[in-house]
C-alpha atoms as a PDB file:
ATOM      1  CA  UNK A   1       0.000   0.000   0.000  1.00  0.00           C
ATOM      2  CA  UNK A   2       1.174   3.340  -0.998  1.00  0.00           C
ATOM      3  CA  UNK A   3       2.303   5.635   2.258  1.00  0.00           C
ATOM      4  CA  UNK A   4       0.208   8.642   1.090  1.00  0.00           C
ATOM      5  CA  UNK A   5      -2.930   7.063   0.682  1.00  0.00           C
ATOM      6  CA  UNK A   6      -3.964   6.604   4.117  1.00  0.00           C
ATOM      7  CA  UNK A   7      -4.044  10.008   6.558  1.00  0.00           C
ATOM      8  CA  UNK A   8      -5.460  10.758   9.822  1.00  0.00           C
ATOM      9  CA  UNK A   9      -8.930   9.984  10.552  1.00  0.00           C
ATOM     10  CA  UNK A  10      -9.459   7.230   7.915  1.00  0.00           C
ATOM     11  CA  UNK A  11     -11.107   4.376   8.842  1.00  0.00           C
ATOM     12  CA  UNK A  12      -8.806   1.276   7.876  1.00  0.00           C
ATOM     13  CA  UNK A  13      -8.808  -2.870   8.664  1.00  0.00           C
ATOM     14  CA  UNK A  14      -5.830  -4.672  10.017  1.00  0.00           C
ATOM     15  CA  UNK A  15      -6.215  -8.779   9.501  1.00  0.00           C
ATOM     16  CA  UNK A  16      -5.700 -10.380  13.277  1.00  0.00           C
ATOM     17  CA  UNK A  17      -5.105 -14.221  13.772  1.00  0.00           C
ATOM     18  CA  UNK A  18      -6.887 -15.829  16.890  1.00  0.00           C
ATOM     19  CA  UNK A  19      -4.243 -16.957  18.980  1.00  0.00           C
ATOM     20  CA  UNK A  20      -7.231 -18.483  21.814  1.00  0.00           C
ATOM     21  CA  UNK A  21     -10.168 -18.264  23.297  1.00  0.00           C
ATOM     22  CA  UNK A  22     -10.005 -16.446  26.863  1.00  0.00           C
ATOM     23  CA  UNK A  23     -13.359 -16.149  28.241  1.00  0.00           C
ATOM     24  CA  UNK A  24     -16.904 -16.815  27.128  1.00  0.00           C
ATOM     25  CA  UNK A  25     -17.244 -13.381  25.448  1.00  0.00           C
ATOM     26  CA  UNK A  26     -13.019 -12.481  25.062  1.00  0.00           C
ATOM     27  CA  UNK A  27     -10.584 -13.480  22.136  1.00  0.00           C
ATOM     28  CA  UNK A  28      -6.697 -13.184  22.246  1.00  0.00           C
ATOM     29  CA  UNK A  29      -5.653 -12.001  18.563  1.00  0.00           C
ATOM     30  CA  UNK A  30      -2.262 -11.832  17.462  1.00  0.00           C
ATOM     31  CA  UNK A  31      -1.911  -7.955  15.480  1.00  0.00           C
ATOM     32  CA  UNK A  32       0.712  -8.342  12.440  1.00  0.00           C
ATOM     33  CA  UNK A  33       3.332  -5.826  13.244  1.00  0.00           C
ATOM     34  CA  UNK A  34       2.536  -5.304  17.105  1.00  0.00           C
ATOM     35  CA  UNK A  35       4.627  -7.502  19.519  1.00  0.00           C
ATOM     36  CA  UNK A  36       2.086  -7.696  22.006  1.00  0.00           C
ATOM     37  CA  UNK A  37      -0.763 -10.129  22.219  1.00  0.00           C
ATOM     38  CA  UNK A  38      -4.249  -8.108  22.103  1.00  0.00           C
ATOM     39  CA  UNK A  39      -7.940  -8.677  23.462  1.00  0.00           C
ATOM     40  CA  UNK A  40     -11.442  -8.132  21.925  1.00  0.00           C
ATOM     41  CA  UNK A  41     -14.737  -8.756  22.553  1.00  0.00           C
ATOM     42  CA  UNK A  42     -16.523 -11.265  20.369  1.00  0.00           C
ATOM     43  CA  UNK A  43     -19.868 -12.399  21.700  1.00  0.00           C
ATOM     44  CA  UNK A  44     -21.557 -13.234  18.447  1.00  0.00           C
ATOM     45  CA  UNK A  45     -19.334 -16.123  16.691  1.00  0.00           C
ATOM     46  CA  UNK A  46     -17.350 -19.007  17.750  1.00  0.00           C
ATOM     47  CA  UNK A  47     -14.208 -18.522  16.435  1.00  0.00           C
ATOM     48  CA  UNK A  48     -11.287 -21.039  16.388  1.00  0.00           C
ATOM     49  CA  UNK A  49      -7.635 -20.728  17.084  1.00  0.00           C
ATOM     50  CA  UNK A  50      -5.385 -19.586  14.188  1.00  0.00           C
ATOM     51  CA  UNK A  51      -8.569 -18.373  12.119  1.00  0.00           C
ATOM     52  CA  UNK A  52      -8.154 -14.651  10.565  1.00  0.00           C
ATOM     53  CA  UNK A  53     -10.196 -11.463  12.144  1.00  0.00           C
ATOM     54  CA  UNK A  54     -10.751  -8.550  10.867  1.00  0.00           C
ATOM     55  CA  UNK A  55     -10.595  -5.414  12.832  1.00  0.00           C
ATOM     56  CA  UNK A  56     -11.722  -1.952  12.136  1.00  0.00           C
ATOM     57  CA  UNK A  57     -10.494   1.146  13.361  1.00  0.00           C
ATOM     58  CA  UNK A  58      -9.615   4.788  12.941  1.00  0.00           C
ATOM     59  CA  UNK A  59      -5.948   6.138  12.235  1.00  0.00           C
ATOM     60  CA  UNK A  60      -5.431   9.034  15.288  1.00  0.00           C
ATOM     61  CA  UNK A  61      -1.262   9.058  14.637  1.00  0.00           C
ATOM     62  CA  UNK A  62       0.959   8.795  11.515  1.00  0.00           C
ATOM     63  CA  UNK A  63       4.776   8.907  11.976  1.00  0.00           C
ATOM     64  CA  UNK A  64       6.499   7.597   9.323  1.00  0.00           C
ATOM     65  CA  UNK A  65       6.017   4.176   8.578  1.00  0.00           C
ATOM     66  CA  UNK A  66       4.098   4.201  11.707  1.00  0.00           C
ATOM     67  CA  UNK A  67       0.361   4.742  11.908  1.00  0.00           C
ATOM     68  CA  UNK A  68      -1.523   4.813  15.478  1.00  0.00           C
ATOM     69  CA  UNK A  69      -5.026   2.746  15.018  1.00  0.00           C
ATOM     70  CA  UNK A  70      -7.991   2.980  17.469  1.00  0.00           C
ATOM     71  CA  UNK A  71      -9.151  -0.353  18.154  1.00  0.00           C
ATOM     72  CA  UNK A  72     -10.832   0.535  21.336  1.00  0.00           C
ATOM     73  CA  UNK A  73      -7.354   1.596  22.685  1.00  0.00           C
ATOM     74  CA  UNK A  74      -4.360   2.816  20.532  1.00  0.00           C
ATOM     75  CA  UNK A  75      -2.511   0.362  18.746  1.00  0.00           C
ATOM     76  CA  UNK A  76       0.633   0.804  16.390  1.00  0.00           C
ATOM     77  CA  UNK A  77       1.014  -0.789  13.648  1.00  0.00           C
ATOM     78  CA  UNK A  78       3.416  -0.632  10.362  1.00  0.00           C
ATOM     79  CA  UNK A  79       1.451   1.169   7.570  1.00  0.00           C
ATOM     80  CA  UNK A  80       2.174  -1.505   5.009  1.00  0.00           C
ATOM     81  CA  UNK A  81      -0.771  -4.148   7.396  1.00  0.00           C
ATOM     82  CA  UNK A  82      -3.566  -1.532   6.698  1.00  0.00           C
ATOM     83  CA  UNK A  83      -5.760  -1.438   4.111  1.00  0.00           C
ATOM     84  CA  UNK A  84      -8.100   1.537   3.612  1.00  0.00           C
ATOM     85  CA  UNK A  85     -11.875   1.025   4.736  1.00  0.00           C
ATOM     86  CA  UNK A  86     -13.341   4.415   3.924  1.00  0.00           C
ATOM     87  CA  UNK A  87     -11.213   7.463   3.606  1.00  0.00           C
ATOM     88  CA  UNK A  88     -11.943  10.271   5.936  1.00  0.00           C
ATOM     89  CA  UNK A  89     -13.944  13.262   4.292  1.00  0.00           C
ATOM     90  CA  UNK A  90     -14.754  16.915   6.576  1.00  0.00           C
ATOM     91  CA  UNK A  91     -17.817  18.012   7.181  1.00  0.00           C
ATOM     92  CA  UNK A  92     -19.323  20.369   4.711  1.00  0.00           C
ATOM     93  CA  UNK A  93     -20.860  23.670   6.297  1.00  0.00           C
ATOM     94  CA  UNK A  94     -23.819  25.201   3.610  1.00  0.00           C
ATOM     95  CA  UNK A  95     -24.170  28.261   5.858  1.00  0.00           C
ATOM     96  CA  UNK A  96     -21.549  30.545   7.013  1.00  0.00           C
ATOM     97  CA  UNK A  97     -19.718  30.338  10.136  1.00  0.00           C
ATOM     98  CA  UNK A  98     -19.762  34.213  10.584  1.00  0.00           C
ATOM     99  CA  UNK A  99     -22.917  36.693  10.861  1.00  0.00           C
ATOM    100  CA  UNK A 100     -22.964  39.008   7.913  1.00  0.00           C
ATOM    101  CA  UNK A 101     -22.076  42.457   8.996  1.00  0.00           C
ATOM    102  CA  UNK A 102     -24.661  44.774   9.386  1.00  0.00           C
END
């Protein structure tokens, strides 16, 4: 992926692998990129061990080849692991900001 395609407040996906099942409702994912094991909530589907997740999130940081992801908390992760959900667009105003004078 090309390192000026994603900015800050896109929403992007990161693929996780299920490392194992912690409680009824937790999952312990392995992130590509982050050397620390991570937790989410999945109530809704049995997953199995060493099956790929998807998880979405919003870019808050970019340094480099570094880009800070909120899954929930704030994760960093190599830029080249991302891949571009939706790209973030302002909000439009139609009516001025400022009063006219009078």
């Amino acid at each position: 992926m090309a390192k000026g395609s994603i900015s800050i407040g896109d929403e992007v996906a990161i693929v996780a692998t299920v490392r194992r099942r912690v409680t009824a409702d937790r999952v312990s994912v392995s992130i590509p990129s982050y050397g620390f094991p991570h937790s989410i909530i999945d109530r809704t589907s049995q997953v199995q061990q060493g099956q790929p997740i998807e998880l979405i999130g919003s870019v808050t940081h970019i340094d480099g080849d570094l880009a800070t992801v909120n899954f929930g908390v704030p994760i960093t992760v190599n830029l080249d692991t991302l891949r571009l959900v939706n790209a973030y667009k302002p909000p439009t105003s139609k009516t001025p900001l400022v009063d006219k004078p009078t």
